[in-house]
Protein backbone atom coordinates (compact mmCIF):
# COMPACT_ATOMS: atom_id res chain seq x y z
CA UNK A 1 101.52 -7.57 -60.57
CA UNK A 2 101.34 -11.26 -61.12
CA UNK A 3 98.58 -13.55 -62.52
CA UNK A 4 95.91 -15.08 -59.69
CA UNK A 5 96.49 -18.42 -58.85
CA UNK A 6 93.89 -20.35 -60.31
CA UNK A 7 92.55 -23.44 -58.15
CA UNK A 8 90.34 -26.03 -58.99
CA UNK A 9 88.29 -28.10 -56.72
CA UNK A 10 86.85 -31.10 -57.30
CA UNK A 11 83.91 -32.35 -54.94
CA UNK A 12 82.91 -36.41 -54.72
CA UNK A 13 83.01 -39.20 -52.67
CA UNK A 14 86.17 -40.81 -54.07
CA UNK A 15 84.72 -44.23 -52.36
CA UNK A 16 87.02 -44.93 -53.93
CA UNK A 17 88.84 -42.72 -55.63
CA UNK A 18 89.68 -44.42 -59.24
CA UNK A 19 91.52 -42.92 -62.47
CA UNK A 20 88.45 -41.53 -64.21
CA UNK A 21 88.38 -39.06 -61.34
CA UNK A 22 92.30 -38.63 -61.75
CA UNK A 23 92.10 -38.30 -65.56
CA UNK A 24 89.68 -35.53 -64.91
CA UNK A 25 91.60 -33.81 -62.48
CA UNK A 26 94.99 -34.23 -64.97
CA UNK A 27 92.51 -32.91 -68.23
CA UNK A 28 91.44 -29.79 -66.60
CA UNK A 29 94.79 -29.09 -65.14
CA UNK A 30 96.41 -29.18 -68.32
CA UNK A 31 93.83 -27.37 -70.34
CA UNK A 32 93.38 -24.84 -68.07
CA UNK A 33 97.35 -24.25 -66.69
CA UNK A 34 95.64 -24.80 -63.26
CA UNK A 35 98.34 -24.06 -60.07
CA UNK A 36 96.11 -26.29 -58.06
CA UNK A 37 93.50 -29.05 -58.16
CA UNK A 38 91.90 -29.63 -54.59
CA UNK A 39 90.23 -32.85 -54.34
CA UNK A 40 87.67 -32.52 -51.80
CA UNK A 41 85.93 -35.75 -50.37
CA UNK A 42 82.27 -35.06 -48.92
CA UNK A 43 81.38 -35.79 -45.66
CA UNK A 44 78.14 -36.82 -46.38
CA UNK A 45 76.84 -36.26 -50.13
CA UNK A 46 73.03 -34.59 -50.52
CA UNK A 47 73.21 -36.32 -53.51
CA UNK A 48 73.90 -40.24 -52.61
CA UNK A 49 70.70 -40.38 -49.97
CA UNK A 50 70.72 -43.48 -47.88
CA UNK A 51 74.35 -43.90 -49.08
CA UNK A 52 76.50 -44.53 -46.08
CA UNK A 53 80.47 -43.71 -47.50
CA UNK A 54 83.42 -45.57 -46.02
CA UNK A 55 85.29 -43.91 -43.33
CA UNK A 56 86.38 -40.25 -44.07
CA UNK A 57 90.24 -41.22 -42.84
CA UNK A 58 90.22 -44.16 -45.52
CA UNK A 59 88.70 -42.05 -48.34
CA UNK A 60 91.93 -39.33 -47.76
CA UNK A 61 94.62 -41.95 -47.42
CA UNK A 62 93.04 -43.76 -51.12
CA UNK A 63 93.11 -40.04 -52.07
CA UNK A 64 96.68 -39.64 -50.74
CA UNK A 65 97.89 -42.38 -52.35
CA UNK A 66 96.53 -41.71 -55.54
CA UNK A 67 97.87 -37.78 -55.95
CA UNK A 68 101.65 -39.01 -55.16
CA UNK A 69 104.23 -37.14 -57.34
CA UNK A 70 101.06 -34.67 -59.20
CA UNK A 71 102.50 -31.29 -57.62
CA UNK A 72 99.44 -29.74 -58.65
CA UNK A 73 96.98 -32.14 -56.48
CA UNK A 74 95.84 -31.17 -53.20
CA UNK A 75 94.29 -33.24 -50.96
CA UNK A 76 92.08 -31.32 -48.77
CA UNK A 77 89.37 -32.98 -45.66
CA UNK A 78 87.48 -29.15 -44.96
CA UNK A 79 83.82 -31.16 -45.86
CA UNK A 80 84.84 -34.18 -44.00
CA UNK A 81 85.60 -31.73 -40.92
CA UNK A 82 81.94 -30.18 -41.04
CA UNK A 83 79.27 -32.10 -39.71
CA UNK A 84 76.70 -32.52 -41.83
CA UNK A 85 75.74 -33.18 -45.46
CA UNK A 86 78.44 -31.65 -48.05
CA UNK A 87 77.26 -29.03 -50.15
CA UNK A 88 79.31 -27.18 -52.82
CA UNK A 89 78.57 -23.27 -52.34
CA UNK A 90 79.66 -24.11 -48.78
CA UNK A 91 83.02 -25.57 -49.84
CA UNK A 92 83.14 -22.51 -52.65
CA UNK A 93 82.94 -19.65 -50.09
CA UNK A 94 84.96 -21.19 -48.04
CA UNK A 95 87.95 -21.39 -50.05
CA UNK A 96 87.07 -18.19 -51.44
CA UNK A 97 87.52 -16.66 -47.94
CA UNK A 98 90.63 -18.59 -47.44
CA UNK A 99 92.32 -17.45 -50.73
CA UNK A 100 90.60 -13.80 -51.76
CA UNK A 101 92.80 -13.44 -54.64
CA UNK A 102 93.24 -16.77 -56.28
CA UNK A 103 90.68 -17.47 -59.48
CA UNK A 104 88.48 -20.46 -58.54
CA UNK A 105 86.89 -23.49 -60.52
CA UNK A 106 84.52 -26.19 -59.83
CA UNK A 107 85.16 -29.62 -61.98
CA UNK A 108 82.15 -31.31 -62.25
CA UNK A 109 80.85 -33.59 -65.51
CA UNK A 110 78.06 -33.26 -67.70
CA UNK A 111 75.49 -34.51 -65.76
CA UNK A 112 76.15 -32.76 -62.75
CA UNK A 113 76.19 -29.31 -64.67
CA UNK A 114 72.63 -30.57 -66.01
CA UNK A 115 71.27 -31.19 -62.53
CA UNK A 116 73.30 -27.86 -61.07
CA UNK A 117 69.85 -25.66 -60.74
CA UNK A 118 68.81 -28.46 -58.12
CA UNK A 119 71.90 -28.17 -55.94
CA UNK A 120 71.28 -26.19 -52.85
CA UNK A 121 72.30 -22.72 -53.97
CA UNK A 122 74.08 -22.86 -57.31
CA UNK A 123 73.90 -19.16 -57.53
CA UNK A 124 76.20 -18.94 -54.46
CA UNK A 125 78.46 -21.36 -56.03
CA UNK A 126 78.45 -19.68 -59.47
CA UNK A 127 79.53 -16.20 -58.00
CA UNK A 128 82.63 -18.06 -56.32
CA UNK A 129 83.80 -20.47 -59.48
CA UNK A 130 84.60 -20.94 -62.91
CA UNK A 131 82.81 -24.45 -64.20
CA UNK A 132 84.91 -26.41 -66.16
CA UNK A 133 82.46 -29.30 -67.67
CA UNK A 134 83.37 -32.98 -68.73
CA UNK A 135 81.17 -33.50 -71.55
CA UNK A 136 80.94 -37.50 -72.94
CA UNK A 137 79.23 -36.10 -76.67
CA UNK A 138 78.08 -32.80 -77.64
CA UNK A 139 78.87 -29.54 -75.81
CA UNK A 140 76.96 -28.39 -72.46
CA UNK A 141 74.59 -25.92 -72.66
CA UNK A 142 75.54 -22.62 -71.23
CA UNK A 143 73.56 -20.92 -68.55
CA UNK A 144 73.57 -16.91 -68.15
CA UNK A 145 75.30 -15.55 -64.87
CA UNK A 146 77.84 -18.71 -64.98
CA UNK A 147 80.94 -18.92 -66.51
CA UNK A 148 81.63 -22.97 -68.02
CA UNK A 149 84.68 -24.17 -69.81
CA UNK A 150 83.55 -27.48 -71.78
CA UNK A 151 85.98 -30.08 -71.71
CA UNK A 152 85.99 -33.37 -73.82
CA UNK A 153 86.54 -36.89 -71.55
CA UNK A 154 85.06 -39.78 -70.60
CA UNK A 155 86.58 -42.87 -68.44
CA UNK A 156 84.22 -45.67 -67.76
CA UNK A 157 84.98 -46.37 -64.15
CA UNK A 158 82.47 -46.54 -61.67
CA UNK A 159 82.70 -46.78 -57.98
CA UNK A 160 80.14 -48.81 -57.29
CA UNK A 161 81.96 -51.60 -59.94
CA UNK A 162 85.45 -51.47 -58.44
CA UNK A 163 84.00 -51.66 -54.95
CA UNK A 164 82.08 -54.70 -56.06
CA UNK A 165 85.14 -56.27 -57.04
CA UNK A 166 86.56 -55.88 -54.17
CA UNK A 167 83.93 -57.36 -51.79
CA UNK A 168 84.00 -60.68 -54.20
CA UNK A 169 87.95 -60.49 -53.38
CA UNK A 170 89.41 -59.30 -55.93
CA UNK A 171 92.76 -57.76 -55.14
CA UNK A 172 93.05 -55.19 -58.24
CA UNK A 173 91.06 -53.66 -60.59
CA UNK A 174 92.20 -51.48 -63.92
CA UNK A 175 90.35 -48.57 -62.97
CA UNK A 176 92.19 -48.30 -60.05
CA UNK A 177 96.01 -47.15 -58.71
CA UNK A 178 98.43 -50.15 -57.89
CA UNK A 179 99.27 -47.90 -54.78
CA UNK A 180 95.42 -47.53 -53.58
CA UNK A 181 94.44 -51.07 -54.68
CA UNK A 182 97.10 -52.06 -52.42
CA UNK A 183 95.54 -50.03 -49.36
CA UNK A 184 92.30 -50.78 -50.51
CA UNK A 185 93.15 -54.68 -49.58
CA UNK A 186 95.35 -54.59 -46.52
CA UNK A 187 92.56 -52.38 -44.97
CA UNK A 188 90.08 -55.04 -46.37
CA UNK A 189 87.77 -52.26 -47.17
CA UNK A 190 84.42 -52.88 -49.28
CA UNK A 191 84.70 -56.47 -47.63
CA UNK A 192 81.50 -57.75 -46.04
């Protein structure tokens, strides 16, 4: 009988995607022998109220562009193709429908896991995944009923920076993929 594949899915906005999230996703595949990492851009995050995210299509392609040549990255649009906001035990039974026998994680950092008892449902989510937790210091508290695999990492990039760069022009920015910079400016996204 052979081993479960184990999948990973990581939830954001990717607007846009930059190489902390990539570093992440590269971390917890390697410390964890994942088969898979899913990156999975929200439709419309519960957490980012009155946040309106670029174009769905232009967060994939940035997402596409970024996960060229990692065989283990999947890019996959099943929030973007339900209305409504985005919500993780959603996306988590969901892919635990899809693929019964594969072992499922959720990569998240530290201060999601901290604000995790807010999210709509977290016990649903808990039941489907494995947490694996990006911790910037000291270790994340455990929680009973939820399995967490602490991580060490920390990248400074922030969206909201690189997207600020690129409205005052910029045509690069180190936090960033050549490839998706690239897109980033003959789209003219983040431009006013």
């Amino acid at each position: 009988m052979s081993e479960p594949r184990k999948i990973a899915l990581f939830g954001g906005t990717f607007d846009p995607v930059h190489l902390g999230h990539m570093q992440m996703a590269g971390l917890a595949q390697q410390a964890l022998a994942l088969d898979e990492v899913r990156l999975v851009p929200c439709r419309i995050s519960p957490h980012k109220s009155g946040y309106e995210p670029t174009p769905a299509d232009a967060r994939l392609e940035m997402l596409r562009r970024a996960t060229v040549g990692l065989p283990w990255a999947v890019v996959d649009d099943c929030e973007v193709r339900r209305d409504g906001a985005s919500f993780s035990y959603t996306t988590a039974e969901a892919m635990r429908a899809r693929d019964s026998a594969a072992r499922l994680y959720w990569i998240m950092g530290e201060d999601q896991w901290a604000a995790l008892p807010q999210w709509r449902h977290p016990e649903r989510l808990a039941s489907c995944v494995e947490f694996i937790v990006f911790s910037r210091g000291g270790a994340p508290q455990p929680r009973d009923g939820y399995v967490m695999h602490a991580l060490a990492g920390t990248h400074p990039a922030s969206a909201t920076v690189i997207r600020e760069a690129f409205v005052r022009g910029d045509t690069s920015h180190p936090w960033v993929a050549p490839a998706v910079a690239e897109w980033i400016v003959s789209r003219g996204l983040y431009r006013r």
